[in-house]
N, C-alpha and C. Protein backbone atom coordinates (compact mmCIF):
# COMPACT_ATOMS: atom_id res chain seq x y z
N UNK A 1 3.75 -3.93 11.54
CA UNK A 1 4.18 -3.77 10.16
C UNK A 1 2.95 -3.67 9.27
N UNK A 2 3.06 -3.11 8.14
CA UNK A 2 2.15 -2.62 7.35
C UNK A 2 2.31 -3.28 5.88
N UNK A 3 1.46 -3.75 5.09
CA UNK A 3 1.47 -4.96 4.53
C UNK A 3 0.88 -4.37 3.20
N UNK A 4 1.29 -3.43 1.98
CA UNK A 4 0.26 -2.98 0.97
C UNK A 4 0.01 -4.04 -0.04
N UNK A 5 -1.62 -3.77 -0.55
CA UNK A 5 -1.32 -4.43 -1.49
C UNK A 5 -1.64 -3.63 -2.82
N UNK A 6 -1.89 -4.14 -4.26
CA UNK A 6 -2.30 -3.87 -5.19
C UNK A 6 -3.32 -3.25 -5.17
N UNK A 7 -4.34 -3.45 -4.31
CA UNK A 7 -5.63 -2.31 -4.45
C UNK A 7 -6.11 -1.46 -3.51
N UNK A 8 -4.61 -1.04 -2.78
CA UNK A 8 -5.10 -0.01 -1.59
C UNK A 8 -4.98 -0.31 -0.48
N UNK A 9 -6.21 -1.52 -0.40
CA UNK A 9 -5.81 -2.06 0.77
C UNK A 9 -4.38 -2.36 1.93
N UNK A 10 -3.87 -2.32 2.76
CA UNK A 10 -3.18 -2.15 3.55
C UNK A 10 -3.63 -3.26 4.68
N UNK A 11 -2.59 -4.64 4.58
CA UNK A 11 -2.94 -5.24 5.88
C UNK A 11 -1.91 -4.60 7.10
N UNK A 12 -2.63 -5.16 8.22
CA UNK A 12 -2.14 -4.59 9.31
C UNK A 12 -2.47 -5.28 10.45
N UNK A 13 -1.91 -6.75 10.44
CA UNK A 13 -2.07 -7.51 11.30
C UNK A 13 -2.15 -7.50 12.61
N UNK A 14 -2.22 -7.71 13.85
CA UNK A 14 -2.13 -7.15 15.11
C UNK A 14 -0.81 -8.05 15.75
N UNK A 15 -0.50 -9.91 15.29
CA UNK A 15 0.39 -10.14 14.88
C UNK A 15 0.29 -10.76 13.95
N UNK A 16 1.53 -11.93 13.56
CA UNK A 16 1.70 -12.37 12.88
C UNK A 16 0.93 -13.64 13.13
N UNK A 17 0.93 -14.01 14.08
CA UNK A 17 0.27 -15.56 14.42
C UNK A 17 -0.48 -15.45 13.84
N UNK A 18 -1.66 -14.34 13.95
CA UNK A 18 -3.13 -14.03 13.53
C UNK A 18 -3.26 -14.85 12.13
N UNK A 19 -2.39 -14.58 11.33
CA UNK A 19 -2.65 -15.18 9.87
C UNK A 19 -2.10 -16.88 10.03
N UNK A 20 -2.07 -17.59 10.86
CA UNK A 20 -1.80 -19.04 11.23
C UNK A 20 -2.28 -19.71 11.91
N UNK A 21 -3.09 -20.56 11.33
CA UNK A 21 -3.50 -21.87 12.45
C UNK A 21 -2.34 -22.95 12.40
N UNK A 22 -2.65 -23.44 13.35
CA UNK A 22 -2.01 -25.07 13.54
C UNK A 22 -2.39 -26.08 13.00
N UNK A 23 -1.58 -27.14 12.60
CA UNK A 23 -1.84 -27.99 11.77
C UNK A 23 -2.97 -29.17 12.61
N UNK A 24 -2.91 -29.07 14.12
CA UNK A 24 -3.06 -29.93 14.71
C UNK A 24 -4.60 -29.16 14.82
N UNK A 25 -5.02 -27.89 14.71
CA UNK A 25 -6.16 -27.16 14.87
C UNK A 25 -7.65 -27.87 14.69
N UNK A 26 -8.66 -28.01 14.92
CA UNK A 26 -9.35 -28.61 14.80
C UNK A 26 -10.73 -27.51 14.37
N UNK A 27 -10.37 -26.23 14.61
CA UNK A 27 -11.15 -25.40 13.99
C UNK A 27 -10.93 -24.79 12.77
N UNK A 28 -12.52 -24.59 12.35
CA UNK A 28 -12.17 -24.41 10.89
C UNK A 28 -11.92 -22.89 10.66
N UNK A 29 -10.76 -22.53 9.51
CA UNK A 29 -10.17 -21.09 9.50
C UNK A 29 -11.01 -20.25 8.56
N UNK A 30 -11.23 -19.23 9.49
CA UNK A 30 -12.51 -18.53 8.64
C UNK A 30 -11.79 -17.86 7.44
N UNK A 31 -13.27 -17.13 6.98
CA UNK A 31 -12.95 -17.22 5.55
C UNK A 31 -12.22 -15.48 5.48
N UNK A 32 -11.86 -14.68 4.03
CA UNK A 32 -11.29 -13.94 3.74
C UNK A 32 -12.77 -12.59 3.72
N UNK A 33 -13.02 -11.93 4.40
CA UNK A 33 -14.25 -11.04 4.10
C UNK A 33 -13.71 -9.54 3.35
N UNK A 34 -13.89 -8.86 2.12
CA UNK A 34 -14.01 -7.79 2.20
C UNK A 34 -14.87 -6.88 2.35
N UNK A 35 -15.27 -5.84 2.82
CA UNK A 35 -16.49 -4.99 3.36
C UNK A 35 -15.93 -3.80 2.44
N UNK A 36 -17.36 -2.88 2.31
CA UNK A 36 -17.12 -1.50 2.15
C UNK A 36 -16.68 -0.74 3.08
N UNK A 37 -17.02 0.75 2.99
CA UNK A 37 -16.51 1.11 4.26
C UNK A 37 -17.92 1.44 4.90
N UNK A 38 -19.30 0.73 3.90
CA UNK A 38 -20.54 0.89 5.39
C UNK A 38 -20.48 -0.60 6.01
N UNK A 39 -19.88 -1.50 5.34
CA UNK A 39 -20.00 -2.25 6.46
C UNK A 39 -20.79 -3.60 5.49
N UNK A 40 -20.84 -3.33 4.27
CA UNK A 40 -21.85 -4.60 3.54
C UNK A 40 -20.44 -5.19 2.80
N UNK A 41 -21.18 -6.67 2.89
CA UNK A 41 -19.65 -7.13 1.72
C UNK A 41 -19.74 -7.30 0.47
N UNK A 42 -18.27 -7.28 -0.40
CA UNK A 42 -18.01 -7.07 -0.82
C UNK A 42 -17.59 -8.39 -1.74
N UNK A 43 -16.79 -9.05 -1.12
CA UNK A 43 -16.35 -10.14 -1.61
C UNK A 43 -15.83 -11.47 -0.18
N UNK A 44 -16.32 -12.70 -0.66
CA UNK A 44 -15.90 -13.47 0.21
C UNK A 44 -15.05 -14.27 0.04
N UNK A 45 -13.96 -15.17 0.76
CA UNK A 45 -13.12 -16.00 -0.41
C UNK A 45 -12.41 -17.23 1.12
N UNK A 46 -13.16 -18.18 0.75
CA UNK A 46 -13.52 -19.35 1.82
C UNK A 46 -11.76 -19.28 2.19
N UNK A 47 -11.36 -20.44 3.50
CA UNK A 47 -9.68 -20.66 3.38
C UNK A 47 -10.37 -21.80 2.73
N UNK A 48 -8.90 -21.77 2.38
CA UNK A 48 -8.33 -23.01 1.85
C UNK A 48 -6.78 -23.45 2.25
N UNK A 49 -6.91 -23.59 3.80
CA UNK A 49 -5.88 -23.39 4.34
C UNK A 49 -5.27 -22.61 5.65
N UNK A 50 -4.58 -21.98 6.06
CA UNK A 50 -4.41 -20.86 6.62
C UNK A 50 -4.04 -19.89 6.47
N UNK A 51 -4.30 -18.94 6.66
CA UNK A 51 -4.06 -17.46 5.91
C UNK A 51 -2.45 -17.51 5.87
N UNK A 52 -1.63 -16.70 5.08
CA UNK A 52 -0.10 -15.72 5.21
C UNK A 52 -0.38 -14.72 4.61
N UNK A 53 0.49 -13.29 4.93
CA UNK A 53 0.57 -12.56 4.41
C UNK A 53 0.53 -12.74 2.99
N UNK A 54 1.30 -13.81 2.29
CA UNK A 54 1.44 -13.11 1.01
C UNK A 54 0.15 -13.81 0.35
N UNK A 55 -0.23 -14.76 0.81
CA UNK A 55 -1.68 -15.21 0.42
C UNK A 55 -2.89 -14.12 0.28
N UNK A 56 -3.10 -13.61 1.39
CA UNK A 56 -3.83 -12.32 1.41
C UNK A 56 -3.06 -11.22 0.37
N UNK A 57 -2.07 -10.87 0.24
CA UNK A 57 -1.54 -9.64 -0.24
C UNK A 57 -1.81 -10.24 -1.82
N UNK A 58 -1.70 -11.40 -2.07
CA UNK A 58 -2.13 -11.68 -3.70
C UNK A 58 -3.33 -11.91 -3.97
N UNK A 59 -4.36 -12.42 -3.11
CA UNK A 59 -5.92 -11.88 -2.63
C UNK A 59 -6.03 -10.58 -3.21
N UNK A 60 -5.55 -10.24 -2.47
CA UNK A 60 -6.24 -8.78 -2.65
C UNK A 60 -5.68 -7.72 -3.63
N UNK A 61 -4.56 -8.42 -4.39
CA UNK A 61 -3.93 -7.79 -5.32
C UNK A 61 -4.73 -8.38 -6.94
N UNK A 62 -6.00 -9.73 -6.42
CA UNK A 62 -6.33 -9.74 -8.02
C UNK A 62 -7.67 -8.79 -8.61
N UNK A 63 -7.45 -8.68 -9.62
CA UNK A 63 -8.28 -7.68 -10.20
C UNK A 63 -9.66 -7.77 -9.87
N UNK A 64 -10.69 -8.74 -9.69
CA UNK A 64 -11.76 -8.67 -8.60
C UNK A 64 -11.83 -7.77 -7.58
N UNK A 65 -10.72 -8.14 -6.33
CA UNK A 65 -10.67 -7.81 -4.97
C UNK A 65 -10.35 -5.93 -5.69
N UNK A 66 -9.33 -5.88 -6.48
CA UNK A 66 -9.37 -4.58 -6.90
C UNK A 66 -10.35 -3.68 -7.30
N UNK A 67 -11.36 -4.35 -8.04
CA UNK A 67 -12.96 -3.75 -9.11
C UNK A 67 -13.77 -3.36 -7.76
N UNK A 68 -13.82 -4.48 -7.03
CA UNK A 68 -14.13 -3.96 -5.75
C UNK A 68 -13.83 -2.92 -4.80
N UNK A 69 -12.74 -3.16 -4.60
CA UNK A 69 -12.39 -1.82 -3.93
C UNK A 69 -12.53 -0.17 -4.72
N UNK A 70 -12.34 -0.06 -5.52
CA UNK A 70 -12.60 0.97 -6.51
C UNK A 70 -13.65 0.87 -6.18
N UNK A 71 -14.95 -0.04 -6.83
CA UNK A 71 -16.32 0.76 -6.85
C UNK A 71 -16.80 1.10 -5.97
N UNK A 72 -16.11 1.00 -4.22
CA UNK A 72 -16.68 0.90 -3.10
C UNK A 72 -16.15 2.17 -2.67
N UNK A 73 -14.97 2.78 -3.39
CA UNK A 73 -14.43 3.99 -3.38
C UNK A 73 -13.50 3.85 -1.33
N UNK A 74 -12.67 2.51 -1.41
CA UNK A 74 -12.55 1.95 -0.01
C UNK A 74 -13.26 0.95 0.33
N UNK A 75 -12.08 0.28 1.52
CA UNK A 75 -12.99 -1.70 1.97
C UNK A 75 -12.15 -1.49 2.95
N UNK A 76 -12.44 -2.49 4.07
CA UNK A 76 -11.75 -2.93 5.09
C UNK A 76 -11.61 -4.43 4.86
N UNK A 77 -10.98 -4.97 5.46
CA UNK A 77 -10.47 -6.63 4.86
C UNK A 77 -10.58 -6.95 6.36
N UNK A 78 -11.28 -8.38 6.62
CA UNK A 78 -11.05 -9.27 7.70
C UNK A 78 -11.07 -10.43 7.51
N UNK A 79 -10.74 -11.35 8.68
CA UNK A 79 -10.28 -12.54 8.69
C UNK A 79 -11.42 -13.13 9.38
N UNK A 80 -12.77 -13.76 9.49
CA UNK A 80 -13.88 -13.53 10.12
C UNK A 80 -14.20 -12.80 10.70
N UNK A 81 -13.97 -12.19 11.75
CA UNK A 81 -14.65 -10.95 12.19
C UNK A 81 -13.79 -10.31 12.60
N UNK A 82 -12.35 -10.50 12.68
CA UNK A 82 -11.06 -10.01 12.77
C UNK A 82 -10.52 -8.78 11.72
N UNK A 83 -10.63 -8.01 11.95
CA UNK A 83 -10.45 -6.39 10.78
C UNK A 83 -8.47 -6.94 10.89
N UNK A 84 -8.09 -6.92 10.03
CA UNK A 84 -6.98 -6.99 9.69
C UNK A 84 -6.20 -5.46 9.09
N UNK A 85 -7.02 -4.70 8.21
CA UNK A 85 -6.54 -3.67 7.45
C UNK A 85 -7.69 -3.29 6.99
N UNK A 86 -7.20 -2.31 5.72
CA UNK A 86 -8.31 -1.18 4.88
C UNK A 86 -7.80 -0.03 3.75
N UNK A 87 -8.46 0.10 3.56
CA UNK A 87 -8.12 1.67 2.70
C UNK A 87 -7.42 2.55 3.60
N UNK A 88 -8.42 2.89 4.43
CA UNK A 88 -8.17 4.12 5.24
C UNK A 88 -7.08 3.86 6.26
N UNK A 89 -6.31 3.11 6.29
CA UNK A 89 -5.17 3.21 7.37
C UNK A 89 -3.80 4.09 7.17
């Protein structure tokens, strides 16, 4: 399933778990990365928690994550080193 948000971006989870840790988890949940499309970032945005869709989809729907994507003309979004989505999908 395909996940749009406000600035283009498009998540695209591989599943759903992906955006969930366990409560019982003992590792810490990486953070929110956006990249351009060479590959430098963009914006970082620690958890505070564990990811959900709509957490990310309002991420990336605020006007920051947006200014960004515009001036980058495209971003890819990951979950530490996990590519989740992008512009270009």
């Amino acid at each position: 399933m395909i996940y749009p948000t406000r600035c283009g971006v498009k998540i695209v989870p591989a599943k759903d778990s992906l955006l969930t840790v366990s409560a019982e988890s003992t590792d810490a949940v990486p953070p929110l990365i956006l990249r351009d499309l060479g590959g430098s970032v963009l914006l970082e945005v620690p958890a505070d928690g564990a990811w959900t869709i709509e957490r990310l989809v309002g991420l990336l729907g605020s006007p920051r994550a947006c200014e960004c994507v515009i001036d980058a003309f495209g971003a890819d979004v990951f979950i530490g080193k996990e590519w989740i989505g992008g512009t270009e999908v």
